[in-house]
Protein backbone atom coordinates (compact mmCIF):
# COMPACT_ATOMS: atom_id res chain seq x y z
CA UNK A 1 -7.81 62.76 -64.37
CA UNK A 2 -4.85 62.48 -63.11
CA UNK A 3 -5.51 59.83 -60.69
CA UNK A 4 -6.25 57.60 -63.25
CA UNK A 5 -3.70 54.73 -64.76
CA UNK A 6 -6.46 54.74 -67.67
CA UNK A 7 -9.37 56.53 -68.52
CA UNK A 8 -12.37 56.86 -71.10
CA UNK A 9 -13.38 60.18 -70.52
CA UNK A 10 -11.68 63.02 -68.45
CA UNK A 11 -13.69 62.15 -65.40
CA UNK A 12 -14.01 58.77 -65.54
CA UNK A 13 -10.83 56.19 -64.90
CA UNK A 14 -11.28 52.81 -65.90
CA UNK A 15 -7.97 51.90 -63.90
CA UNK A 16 -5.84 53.15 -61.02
CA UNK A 17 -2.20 52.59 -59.94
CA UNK A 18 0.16 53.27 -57.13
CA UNK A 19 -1.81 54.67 -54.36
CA UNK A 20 -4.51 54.96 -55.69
CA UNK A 21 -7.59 51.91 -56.34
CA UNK A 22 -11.02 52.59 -58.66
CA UNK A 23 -14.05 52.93 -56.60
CA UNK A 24 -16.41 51.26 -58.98
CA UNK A 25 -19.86 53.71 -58.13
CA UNK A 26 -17.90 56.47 -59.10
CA UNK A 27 -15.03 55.54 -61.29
CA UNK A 28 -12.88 57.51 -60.28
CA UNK A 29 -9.10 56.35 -58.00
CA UNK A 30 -9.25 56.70 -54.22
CA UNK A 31 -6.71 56.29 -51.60
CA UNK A 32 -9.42 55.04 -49.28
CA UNK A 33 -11.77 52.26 -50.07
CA UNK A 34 -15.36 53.07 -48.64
CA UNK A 35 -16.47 50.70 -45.48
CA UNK A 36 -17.78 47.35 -46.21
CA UNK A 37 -14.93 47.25 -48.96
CA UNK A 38 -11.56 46.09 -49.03
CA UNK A 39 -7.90 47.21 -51.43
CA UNK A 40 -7.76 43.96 -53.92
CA UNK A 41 -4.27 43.68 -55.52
CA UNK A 42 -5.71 44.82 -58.66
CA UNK A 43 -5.99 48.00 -57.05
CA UNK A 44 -9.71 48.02 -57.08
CA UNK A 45 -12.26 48.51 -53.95
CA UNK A 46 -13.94 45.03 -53.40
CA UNK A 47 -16.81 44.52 -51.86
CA UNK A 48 -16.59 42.22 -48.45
CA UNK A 49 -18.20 39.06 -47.54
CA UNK A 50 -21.90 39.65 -47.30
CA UNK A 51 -21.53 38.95 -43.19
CA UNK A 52 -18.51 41.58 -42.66
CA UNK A 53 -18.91 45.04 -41.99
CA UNK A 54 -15.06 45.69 -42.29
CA UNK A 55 -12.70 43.76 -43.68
CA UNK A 56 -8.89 44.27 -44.65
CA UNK A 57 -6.93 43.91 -47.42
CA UNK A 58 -6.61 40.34 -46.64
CA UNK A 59 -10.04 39.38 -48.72
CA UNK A 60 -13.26 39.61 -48.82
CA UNK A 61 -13.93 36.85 -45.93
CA UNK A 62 -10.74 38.31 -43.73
CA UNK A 63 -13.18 40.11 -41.93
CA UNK A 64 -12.67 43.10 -39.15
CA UNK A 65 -16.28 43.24 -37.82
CA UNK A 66 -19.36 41.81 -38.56
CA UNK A 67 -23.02 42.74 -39.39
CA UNK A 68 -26.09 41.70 -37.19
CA UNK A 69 -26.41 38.96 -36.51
CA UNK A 70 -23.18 37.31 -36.71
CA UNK A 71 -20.33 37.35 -34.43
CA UNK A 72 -16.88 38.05 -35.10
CA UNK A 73 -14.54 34.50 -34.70
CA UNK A 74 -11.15 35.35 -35.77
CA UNK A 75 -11.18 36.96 -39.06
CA UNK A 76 -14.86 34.80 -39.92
CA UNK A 77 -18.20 35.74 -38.88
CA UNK A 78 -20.70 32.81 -38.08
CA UNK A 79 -23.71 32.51 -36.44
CA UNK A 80 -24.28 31.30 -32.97
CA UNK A 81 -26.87 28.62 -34.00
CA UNK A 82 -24.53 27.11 -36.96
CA UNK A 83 -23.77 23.31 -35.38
CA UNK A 84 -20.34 23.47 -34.56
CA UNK A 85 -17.69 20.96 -33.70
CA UNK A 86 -15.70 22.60 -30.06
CA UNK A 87 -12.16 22.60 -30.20
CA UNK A 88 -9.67 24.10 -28.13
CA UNK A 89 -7.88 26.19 -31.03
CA UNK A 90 -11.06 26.63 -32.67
CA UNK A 91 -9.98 26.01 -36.18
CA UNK A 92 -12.84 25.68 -38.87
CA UNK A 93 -12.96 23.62 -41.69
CA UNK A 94 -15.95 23.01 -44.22
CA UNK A 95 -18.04 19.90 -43.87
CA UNK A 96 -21.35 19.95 -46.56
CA UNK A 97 -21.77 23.61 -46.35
CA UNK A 98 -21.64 24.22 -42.36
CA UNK A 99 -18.57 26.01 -40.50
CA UNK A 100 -17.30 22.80 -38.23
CA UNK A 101 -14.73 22.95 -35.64
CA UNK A 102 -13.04 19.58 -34.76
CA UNK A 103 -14.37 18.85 -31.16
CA UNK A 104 -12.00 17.28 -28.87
CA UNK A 105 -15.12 14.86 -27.33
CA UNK A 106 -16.41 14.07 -30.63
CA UNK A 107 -19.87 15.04 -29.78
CA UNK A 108 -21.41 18.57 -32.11
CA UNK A 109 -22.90 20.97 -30.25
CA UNK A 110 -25.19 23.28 -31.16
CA UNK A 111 -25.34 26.73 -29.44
CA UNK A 112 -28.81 28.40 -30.04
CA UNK A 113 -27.61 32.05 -28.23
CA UNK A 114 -24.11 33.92 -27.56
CA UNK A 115 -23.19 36.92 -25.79
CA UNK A 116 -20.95 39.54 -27.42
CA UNK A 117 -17.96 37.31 -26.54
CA UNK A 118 -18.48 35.18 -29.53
CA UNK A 119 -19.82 32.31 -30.70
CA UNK A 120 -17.70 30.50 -28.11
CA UNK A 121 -19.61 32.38 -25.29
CA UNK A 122 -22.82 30.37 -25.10
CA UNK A 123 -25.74 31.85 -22.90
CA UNK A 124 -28.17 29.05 -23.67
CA UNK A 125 -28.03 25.42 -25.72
CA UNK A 126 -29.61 23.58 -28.28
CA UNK A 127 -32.06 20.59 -27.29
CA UNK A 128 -28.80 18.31 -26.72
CA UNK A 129 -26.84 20.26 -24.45
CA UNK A 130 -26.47 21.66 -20.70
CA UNK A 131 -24.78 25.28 -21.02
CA UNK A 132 -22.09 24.77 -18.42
CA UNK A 133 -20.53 28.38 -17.82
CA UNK A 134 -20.19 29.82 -21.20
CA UNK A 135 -20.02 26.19 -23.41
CA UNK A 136 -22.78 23.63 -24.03
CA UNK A 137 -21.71 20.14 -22.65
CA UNK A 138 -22.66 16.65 -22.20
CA UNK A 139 -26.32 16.01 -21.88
CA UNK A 140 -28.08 13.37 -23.80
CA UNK A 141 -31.27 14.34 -23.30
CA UNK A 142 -32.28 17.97 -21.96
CA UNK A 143 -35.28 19.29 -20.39
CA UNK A 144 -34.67 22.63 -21.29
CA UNK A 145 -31.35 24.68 -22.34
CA UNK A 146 -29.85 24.86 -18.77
CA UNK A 147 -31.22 21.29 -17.24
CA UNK A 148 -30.03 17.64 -18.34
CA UNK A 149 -32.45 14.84 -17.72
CA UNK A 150 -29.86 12.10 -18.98
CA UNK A 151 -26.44 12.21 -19.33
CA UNK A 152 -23.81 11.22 -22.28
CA UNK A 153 -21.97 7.75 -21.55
CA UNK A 154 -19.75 8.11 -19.11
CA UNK A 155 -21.46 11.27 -17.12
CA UNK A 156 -23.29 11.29 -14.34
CA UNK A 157 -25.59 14.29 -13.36
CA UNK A 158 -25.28 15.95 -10.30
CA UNK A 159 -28.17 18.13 -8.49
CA UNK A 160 -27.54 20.99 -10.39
CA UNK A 161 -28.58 19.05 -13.35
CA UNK A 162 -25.06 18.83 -14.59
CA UNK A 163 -23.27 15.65 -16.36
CA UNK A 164 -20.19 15.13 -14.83
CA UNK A 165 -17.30 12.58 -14.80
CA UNK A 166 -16.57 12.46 -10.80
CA UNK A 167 -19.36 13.01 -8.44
CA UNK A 168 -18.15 15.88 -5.77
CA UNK A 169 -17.97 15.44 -2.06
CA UNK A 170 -20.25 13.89 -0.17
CA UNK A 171 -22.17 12.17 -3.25
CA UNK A 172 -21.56 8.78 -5.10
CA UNK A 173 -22.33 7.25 -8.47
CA UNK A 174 -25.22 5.78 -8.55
CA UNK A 175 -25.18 3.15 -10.65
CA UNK A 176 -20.89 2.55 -9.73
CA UNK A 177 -21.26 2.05 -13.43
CA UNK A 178 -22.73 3.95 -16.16
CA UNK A 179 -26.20 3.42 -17.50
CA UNK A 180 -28.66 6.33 -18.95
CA UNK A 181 -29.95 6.63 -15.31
CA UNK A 182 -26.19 7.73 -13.99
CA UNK A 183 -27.12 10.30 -11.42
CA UNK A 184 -25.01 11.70 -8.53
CA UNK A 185 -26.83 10.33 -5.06
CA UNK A 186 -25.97 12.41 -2.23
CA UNK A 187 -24.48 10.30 0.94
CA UNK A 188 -26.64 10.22 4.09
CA UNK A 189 -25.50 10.93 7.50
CA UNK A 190 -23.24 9.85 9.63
CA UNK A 191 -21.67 9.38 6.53
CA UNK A 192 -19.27 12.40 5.06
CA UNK A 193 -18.30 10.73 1.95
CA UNK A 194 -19.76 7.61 1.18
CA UNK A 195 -19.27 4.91 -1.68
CA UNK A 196 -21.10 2.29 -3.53
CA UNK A 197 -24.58 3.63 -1.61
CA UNK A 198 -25.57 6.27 0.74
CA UNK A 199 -24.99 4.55 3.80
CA UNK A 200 -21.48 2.65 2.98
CA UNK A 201 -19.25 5.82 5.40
CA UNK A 202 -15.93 6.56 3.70
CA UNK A 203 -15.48 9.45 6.31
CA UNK A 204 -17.73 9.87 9.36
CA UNK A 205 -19.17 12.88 10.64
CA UNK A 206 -18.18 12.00 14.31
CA UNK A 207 -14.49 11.93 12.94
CA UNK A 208 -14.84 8.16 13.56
CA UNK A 209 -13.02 5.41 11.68
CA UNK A 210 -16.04 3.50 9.91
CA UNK A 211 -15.67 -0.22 10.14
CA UNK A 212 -16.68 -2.04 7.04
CA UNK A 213 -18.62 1.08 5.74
CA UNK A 214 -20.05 1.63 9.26
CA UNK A 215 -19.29 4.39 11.45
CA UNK A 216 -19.17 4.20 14.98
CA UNK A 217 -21.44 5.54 17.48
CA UNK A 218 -19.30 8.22 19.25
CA UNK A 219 -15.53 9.16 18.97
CA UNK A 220 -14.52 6.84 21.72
CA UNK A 221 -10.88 8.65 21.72
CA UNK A 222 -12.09 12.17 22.84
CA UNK A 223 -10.18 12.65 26.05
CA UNK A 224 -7.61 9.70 25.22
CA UNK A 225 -4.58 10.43 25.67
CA UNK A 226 -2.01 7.96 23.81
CA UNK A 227 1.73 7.49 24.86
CA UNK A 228 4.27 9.23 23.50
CA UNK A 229 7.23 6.95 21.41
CA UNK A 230 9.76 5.83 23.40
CA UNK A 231 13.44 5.84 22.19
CA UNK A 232 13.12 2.52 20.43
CA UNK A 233 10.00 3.41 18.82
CA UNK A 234 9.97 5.44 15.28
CA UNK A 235 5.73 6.65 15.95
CA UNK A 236 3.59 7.01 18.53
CA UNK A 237 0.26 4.73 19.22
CA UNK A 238 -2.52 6.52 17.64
CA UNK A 239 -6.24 6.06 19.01
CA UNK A 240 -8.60 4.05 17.10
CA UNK A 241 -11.87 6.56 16.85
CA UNK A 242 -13.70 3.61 16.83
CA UNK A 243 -12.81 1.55 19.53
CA UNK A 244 -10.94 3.87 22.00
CA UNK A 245 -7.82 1.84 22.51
CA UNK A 246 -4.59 2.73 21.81
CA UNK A 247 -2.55 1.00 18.66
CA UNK A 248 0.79 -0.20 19.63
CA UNK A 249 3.82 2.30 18.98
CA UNK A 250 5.64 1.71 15.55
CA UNK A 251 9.08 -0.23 16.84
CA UNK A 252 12.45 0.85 15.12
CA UNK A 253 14.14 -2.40 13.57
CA UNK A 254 16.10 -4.26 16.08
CA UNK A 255 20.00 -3.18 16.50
CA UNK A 256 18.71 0.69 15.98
CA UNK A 257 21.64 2.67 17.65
CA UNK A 258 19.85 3.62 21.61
CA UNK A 259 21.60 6.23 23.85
CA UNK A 260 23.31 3.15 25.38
CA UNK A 261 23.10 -0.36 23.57
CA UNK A 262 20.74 -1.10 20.84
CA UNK A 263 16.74 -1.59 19.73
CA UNK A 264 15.43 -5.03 20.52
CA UNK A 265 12.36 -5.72 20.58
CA UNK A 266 11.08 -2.02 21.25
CA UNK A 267 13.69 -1.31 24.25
CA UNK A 268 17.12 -0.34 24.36
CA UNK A 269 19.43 -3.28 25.45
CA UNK A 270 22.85 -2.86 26.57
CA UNK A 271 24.43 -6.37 26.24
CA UNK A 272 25.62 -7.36 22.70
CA UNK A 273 23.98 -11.04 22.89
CA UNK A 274 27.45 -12.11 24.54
CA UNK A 275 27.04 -15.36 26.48
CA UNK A 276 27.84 -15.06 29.70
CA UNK A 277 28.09 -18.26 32.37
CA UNK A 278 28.96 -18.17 36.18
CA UNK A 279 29.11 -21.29 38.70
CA UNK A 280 31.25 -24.64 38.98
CA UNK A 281 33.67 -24.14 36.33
CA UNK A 282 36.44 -27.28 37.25
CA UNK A 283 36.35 -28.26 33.82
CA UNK A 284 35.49 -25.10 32.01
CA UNK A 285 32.12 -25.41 31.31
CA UNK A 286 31.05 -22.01 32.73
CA UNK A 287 34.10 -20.19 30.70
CA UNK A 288 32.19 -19.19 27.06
CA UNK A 289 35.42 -19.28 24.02
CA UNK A 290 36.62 -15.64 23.78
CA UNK A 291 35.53 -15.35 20.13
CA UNK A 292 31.77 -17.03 20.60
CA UNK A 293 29.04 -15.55 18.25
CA UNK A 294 26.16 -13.89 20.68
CA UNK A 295 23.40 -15.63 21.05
CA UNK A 296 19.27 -14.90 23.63
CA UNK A 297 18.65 -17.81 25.83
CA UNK A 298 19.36 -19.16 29.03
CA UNK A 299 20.15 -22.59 30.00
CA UNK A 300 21.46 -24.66 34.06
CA UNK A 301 23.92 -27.20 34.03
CA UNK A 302 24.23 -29.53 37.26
CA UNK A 303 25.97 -26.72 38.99
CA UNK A 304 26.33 -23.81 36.68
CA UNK A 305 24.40 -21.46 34.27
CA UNK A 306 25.03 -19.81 31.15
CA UNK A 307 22.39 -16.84 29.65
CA UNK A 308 22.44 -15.31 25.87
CA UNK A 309 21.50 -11.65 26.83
CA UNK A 310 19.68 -10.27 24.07
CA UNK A 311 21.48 -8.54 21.25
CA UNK A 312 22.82 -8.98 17.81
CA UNK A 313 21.40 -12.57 18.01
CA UNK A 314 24.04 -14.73 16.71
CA UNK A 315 23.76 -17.35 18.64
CA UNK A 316 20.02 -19.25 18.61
CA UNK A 317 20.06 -21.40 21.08
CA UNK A 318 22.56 -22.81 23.84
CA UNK A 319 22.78 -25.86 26.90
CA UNK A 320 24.42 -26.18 29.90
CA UNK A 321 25.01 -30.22 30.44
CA UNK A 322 26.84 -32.15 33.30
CA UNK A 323 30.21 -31.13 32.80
CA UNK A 324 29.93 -28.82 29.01
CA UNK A 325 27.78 -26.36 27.37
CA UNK A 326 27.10 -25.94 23.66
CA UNK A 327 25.77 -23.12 21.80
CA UNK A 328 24.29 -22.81 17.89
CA UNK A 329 25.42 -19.57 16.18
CA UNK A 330 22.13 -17.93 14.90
CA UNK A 331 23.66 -16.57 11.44
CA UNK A 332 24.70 -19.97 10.35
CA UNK A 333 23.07 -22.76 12.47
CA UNK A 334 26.55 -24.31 13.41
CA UNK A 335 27.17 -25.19 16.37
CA UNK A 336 30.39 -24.73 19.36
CA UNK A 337 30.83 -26.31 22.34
CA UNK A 338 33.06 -26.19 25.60
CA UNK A 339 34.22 -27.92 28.92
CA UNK A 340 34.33 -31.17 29.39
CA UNK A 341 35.06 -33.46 26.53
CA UNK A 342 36.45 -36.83 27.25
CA UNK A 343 33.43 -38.89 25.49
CA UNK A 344 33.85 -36.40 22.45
CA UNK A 345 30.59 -34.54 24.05
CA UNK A 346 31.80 -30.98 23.16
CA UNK A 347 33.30 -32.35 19.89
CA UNK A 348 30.17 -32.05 17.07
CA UNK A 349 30.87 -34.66 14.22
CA UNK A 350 32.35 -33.75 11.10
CA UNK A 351 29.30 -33.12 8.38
CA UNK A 352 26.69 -31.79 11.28
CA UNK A 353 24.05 -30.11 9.51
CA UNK A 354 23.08 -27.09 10.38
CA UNK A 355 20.91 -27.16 13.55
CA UNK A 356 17.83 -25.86 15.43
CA UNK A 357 17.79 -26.75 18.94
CA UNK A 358 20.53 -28.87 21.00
CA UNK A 359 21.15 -30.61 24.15
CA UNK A 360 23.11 -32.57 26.31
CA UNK A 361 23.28 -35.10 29.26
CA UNK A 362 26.19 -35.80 31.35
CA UNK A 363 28.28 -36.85 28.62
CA UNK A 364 26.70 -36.89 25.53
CA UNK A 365 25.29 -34.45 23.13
CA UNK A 366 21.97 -34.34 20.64
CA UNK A 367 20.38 -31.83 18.26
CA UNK A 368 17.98 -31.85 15.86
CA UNK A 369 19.10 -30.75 11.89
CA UNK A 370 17.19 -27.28 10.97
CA UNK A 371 16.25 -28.83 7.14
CA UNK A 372 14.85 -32.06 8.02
CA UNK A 373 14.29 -32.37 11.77
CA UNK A 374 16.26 -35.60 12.10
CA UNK A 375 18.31 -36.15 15.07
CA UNK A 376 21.91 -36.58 15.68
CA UNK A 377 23.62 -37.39 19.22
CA UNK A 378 27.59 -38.28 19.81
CA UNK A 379 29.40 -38.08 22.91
CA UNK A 380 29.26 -41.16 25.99
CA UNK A 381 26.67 -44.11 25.02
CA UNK A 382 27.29 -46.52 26.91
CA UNK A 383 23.65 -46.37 27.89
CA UNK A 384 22.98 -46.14 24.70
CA UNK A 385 21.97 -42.49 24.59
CA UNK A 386 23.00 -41.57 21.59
CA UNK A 387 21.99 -44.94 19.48
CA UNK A 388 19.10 -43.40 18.15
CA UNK A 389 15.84 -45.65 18.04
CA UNK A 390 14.81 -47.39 15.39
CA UNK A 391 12.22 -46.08 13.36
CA UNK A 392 12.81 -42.58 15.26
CA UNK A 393 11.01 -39.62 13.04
CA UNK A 394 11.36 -36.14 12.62
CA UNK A 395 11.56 -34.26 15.75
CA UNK A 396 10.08 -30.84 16.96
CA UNK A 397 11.66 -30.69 20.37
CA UNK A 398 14.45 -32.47 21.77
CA UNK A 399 15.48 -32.85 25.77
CA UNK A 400 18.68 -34.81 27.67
CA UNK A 401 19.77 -35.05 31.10
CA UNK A 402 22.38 -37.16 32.36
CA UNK A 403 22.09 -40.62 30.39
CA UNK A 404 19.05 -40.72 28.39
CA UNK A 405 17.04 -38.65 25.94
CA UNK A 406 14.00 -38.12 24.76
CA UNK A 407 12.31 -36.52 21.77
CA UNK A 408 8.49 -35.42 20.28
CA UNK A 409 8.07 -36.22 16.64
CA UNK A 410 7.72 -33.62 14.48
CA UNK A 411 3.74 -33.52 13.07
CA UNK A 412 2.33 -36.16 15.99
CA UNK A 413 3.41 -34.70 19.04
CA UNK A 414 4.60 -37.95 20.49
CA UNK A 415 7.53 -38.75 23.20
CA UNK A 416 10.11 -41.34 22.30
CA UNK A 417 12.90 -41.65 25.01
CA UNK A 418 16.13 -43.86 24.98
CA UNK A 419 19.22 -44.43 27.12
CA UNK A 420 19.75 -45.96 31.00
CA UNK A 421 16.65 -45.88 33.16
CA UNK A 422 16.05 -46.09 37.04
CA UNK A 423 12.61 -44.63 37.42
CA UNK A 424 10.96 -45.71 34.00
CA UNK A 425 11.71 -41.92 32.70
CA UNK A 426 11.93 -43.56 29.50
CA UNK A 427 8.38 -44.80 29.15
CA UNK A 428 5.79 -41.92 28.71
CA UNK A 429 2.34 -42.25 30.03
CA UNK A 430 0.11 -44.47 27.81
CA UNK A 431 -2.23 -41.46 27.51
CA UNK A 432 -0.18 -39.07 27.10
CA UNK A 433 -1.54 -36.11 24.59
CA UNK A 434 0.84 -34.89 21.75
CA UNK A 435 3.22 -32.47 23.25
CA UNK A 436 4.85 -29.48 22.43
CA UNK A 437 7.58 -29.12 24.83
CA UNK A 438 9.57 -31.34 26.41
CA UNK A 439 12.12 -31.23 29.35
CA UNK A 440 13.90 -33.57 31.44
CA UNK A 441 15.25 -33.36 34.65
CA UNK A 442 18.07 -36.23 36.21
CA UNK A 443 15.39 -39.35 36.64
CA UNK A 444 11.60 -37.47 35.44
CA UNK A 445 10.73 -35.65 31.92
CA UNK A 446 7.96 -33.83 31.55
CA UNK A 447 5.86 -31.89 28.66
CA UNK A 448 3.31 -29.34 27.88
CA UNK A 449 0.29 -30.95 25.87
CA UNK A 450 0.36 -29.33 22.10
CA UNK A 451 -3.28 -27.91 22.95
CA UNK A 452 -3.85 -27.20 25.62
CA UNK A 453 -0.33 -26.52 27.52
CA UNK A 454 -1.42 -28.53 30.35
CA UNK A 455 2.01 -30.25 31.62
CA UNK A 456 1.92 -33.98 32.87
CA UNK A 457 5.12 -35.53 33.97
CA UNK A 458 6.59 -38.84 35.10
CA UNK A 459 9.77 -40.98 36.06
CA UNK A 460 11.13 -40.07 39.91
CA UNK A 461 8.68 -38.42 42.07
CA UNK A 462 10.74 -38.41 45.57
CA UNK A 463 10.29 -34.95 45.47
CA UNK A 464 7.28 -34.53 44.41
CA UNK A 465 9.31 -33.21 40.82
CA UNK A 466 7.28 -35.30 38.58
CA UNK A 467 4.27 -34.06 40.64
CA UNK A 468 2.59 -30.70 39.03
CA UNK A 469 0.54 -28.45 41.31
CA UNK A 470 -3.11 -28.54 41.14
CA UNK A 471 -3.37 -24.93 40.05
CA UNK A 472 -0.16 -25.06 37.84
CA UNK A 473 -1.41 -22.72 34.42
CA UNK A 474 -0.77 -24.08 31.03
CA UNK A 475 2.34 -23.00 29.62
């Protein structure tokens, strides 16, 4: 024939060539290969894989379609019940005979039925596995193809009788951690979403804010109305669901730039913290230096005043004394004085620590040093009101008036006073309690008692100044 590359008799090729390839039933060379064949290189029609119906020139297991039962995955056909390993690009390899894929979770699954979308394309699950959608996942235990009864570590089934990782709204794990009883336990009302148990409120149904896992009883801000933020103020006070009551509006940090002045302490301020001082001046004592740090306090001299508006803060802490006026820049702790200076009063010693409070008498000053609380006094002593008594301890507050001062130790709370006495100003009460605050007028002192701010006084009483009222409040 004259298809044939060889031949044994003149209708019978034992070999073809070109575009031709034998057909073995009939020996003869055909351009076409009959189905359920495929073109070898040897140009001879060879029979597929036993599970393809088609297949291409590829081989016999490069299959196009498949026969009944098996389904067509890639160019292989398998069978839906085969164990298989799932893996996202589904590539098989042998293991002992069985078509495995390498499964991402580790865990084989075996897939007893598939729809005509593959083997991939589960419609119901071995004993081991829940079909979720179209793949069989996660069950340890089933009660039936579509229904887990126990979940894999680290699952927990849901109502649906699906093992899942993270239990959906409105439901908690039950146990927090895993056991084979992991289940998904629904959260009961007020809650909304709930954690550790049913009861512990995450969200409340009332829109409440649940206190400790508890929600309140009503939504106590319906019909609250909370005030707006003010100029100094970066948010609003929001309601509290649970109480009613309006939080406190979110201040802007102090020195925030205000339509006029700046942000202190939630309100806009107009002065810069400069000192400012107005009354008997003779000797100066109510002119401030031009280039004095600002400072937020107020102190009265004998016939004058100075104030520290509030501002930029630089200065901490000022006096006004007989005749001068000192003031302790806030940055630094050091401190300046002014007026009158002819005991060295408004002249601080060379080596004064840095400071945290400061007074004065007539003529003479005293502080107390920021680091260690000890006092320091210079100025007029010829009362000795600035020889310091022995044994004298850290101090928390510190007074002076004209020619004595007085003190309250630091941890104790009690009064030590030295320098020229009239009135016995310089001897405290034998019962007095530990004090907090001290101040001292020209012959009395008085404090506030560290507890309970009841103030008790004594010295010079002409006046009834050492006196306090009945119904005087603690301060």
């Amino acid at each position: 024939m004259s298809t044939c590359a060889t031949c044994n008799t003149a209708t019978t090729c034992t070999s073809c060539s070109g575009i031709y390839w034998l057909k073995g039933a009939t020996m003869t060379c055909v351009t076409t290969c009959p189905e359920g064949f495929f073109k070898a290189p040897d140009h001879v029609c060879r029979r597929c894989h036993a599970r393809c119906a088609t297949c291409t020139a590829g081989g016999y297991w490069t299959c196009s379609s498949c026969v009944a039962p098996y389904l067509l995955s890639g160019t292989t056909c398998d069978l839906c019940s085969v164990p298989y390993w799932v893996h996202g690009l589904q590539q098989h390899q042998r293991l002992h005979g069985l078509r495995l894929n390498a499964l991402e979770d580790g865990r084989l699954a075996l897939r007893a039925t598939c729809n005509a979308g593959g083997f991939q394309n589960c419609t119901s699950c071995g004993s081991t596995r829940f079909l979720l959608g179209t793949s069989c996942a996660n069950c340890a235990v089933c009660s039936s193809g579509t229904v887990c009864t126990t979940c894999s570590t680290n699952f927990w089934k849901n109502a649906d009788g699906q093992c899942v990782s993270t239990c959906s709204a409105g439901t908690f794990k039950n146990p927090q951690t895993w056991t084979s009883t992991a289940h998904c336990q629904a959260c009961t009302s007020p809650c909304v979403t709930c954690d550790t148990s049913a009861d512990y409120c995450l969200t409340c149904e009332n829109g409440g804010t649940p206190v400790s896992g508890v929600c309140p009883s009503a939504n106590l801000c319906a019909g609250v109305t909370c005030p707006a933020a003010g100029e100094c103020e970066s948010a609003a006070g929001m309601c509290d669901p649970a109480t009613g009551q309006c939080s406190a509006s979110t201040a802007k940090p102090d020195k925030t730039t205000c339509s006029f002045g700046l942000c202190l302490t939630g309100k806009c301020r107009a002065e810069t913290g400069a000192v400012r001082c107005w009354g008997y001046n003779a000797l100066g004592q109510a002119t401030p230096p031009a280039n004095l740090p600002p400072s937020s306090a107020i102190a009265a001299g004998d016939h004058y005043t100075c104030a520290i508006a509030a501002g930029t803060g630089a200065s901490s802490a000022i006096f006004a004394g007989g005749f001068h006026t000192c003031a302790i820049a806030a940055a630094t702790g050091a401190v300046r004085c002014w007026g009158n200076d002819d005991w060295g009063q408004s002249t601080p010693p060379a080596g004064l620590p840095l400071l945290s409070a400061i007074v004065g008498g007539d003529y003479h000053t005293c502080a107390i040093a920021s680091d260690t609380g000890a006092v320091r006094c210079w100025g007029d002593d010829q009362f000795g009101q600035t020889t310091l008594p022995a044994n004298l301890p850290a101090a928390s507050a510190i007074t002076a008036r004209a020619y004595y001062t007085c003190a309250v130790a630091a941890g104790t709370g009690a009064v030590r006073c030295w320098g020229h006495s009239d009135y016995d100003h310089l001897t405290p009460p034998a019962n007095l309690p530990p004090s907090s605050v001290i101040a001292a007028g020209e012959y009395h002192a008085c404090v506030a008692a560290a507890d309970t701010g009841a103030v008790r006084c004594w010295g010079h009483s002409g006046n009834g100044q050492a006196t306090p009222p009945a119904n005087l409040p603690p301060v």
